[in-house]
Protein backbone atom coordinates (compact mmCIF):
# COMPACT_ATOMS: atom_id res chain seq x y z
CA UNK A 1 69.95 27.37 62.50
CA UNK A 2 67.94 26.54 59.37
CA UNK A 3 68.61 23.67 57.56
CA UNK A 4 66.69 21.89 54.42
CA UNK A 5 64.39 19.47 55.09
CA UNK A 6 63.89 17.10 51.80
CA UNK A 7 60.77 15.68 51.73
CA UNK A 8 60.26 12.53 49.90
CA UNK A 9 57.69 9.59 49.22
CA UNK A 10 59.05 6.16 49.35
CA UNK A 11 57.19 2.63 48.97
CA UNK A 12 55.70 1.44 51.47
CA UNK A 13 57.82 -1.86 51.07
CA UNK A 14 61.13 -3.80 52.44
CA UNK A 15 64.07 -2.40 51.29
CA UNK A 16 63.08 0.87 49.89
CA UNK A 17 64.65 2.79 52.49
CA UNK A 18 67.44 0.52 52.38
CA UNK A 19 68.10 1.85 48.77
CA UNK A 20 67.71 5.29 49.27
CA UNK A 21 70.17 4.77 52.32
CA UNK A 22 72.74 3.43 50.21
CA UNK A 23 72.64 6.29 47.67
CA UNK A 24 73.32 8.13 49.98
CA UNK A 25 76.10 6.60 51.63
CA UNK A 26 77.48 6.08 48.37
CA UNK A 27 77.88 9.74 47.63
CA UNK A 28 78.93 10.21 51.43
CA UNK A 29 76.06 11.49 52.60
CA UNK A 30 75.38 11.50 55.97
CA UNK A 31 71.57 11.62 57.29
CA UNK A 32 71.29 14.16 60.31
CA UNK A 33 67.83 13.49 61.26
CA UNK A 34 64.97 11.63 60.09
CA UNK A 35 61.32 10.77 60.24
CA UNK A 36 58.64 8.80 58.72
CA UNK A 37 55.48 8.07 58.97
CA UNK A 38 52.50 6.17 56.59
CA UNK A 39 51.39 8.75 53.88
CA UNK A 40 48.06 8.06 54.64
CA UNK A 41 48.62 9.91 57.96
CA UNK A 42 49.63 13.25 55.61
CA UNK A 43 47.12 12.83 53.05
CA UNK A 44 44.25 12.71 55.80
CA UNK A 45 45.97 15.68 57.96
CA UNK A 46 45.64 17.29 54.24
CA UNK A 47 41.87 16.63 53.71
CA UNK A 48 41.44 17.86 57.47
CA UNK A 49 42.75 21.24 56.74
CA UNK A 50 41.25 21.66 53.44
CA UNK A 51 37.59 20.87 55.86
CA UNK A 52 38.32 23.29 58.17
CA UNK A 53 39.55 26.05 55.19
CA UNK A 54 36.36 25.25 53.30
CA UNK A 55 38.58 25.36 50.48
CA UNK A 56 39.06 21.47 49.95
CA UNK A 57 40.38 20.83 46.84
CA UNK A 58 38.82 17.16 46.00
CA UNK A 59 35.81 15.81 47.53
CA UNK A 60 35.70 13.58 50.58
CA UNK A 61 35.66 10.30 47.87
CA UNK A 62 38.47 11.52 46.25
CA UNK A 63 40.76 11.95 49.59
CA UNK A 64 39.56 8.74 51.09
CA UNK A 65 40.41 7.49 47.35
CA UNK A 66 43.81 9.08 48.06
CA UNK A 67 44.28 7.86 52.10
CA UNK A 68 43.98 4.37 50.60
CA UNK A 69 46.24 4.78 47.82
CA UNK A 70 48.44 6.80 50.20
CA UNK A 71 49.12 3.74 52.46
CA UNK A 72 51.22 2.32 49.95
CA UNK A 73 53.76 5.21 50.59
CA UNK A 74 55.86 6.54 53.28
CA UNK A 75 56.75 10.43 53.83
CA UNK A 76 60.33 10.55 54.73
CA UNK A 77 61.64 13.56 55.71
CA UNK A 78 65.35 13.71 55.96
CA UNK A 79 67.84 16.54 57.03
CA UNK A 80 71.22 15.59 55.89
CA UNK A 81 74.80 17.48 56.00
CA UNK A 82 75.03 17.59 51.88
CA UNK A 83 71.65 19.05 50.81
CA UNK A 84 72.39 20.47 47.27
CA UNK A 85 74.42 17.08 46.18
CA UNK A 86 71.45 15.60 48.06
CA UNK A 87 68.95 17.02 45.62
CA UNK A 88 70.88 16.12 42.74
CA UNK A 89 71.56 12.70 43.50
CA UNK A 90 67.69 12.14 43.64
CA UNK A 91 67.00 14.24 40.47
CA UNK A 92 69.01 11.71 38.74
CA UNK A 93 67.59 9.13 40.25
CA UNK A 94 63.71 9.56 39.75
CA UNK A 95 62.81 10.25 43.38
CA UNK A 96 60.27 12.99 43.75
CA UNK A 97 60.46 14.67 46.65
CA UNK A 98 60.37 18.61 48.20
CA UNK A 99 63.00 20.64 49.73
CA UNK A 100 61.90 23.31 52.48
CA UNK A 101 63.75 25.35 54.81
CA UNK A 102 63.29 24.23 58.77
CA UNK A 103 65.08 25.52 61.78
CA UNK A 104 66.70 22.39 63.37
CA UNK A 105 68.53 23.04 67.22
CA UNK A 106 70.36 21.87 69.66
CA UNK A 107 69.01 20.99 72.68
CA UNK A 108 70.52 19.62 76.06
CA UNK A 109 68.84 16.73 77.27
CA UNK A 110 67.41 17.54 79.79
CA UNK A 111 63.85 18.15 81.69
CA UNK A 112 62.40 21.47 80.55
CA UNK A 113 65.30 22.42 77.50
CA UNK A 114 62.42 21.50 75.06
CA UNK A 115 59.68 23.98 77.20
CA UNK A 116 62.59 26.35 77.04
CA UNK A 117 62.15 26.51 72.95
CA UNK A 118 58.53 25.79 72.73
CA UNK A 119 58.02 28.69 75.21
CA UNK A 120 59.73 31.19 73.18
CA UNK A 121 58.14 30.34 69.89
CA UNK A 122 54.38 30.29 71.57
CA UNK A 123 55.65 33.95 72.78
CA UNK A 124 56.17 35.43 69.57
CA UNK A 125 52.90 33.73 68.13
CA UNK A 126 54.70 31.05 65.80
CA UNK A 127 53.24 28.24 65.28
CA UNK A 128 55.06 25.19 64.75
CA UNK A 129 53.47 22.95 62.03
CA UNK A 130 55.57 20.29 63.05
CA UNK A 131 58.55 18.91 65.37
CA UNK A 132 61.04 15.70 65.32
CA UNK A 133 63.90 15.14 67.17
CA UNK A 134 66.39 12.62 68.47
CA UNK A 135 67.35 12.09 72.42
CA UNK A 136 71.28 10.52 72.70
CA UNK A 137 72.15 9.88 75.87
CA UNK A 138 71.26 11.44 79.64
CA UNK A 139 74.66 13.48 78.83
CA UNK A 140 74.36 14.53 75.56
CA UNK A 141 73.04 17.10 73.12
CA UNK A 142 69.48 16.31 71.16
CA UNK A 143 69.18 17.61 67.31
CA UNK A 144 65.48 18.68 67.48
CA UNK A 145 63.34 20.04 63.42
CA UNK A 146 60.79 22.39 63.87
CA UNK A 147 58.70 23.16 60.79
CA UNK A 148 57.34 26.46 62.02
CA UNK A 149 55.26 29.05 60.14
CA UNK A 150 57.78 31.59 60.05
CA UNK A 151 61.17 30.34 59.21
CA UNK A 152 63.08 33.96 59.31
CA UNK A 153 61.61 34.99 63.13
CA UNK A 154 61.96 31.48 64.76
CA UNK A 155 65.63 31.16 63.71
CA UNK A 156 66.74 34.61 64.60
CA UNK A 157 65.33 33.75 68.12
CA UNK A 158 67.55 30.89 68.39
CA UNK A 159 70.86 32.26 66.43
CA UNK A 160 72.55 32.66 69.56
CA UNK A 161 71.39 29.89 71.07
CA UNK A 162 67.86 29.04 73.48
């Protein structure tokens, strides 16, 4: 199913995410999924692909300018169950941050569910830009993001299930 994925930067410091947790608990929020990782990470995957585009958009002293500057962030990425009151509630409170559509799924845990999905999208030549997921327990159903290139296709390939 597609879902929004709000992307957001947070300091790189104790307690940040602690705050942005709360404001969202506060308005009842709950988070479905979540990842982060050092912005530095993001801004040197983004100075990567600008190298092999030849279209780079700063020069290499500018990005590594950026990576270090970058390391004081985090990229969160968050999928929650309220995303319009989610946007809102960090409009009003001076986060900046991105909203994209993702497909997010499903997926039995168990050996071979995730080949199952991967498989499919590989088949009709989508690539997936990136992936996060959670594993519950041996029993239990996994909620797995996929960021792939085309949205529309990859969730009409899984609207009925994988």
């Amino acid at each position: 199913m597609i879902r929004i994925e709000i992307s957001l930067f947070l300091k790189n410091a104790p307690g940040e995410l602690s705050k942005l947790t709360e404001l969202l608990a506060g308005a009842t929020i709950n988070i479905d999924a979540i990842t982060i990782q050092d912005a530095s990470a993001y801004v040197q995957n983004l100075f990567e692909a600008r190298g092999k585009s030849l279209k780079r958009l700063a020069s290499s002293a500018s990005y590594s300018s950026m990576r270090r500057d970058s390391a004081q962030f985090a990229l969160t990425r968050l999928i929650v169950d309220k995303p319009e009151e989610t946007i809102d509630l960090l409009k009003e409170n001076d986060y900046l941050f991105d909203s994209k559509e993702v497909v997010a799924i499903d997926i039995t845990n168990r050996p071979g569910e995730f080949t199952k999905i991967t498989r499919k999208l590989g088949e009709e030549k989508i690539n997936i830009n990136y992936v996060y997921g959670s594993v519950s327990d041996s029993d239990g159903k996994c909620l797995f993001i996929f960021s792939p290139e085309d949205i529309k296709t990859a969730a009409s390939i899984f609207k009925d299930g994988y």
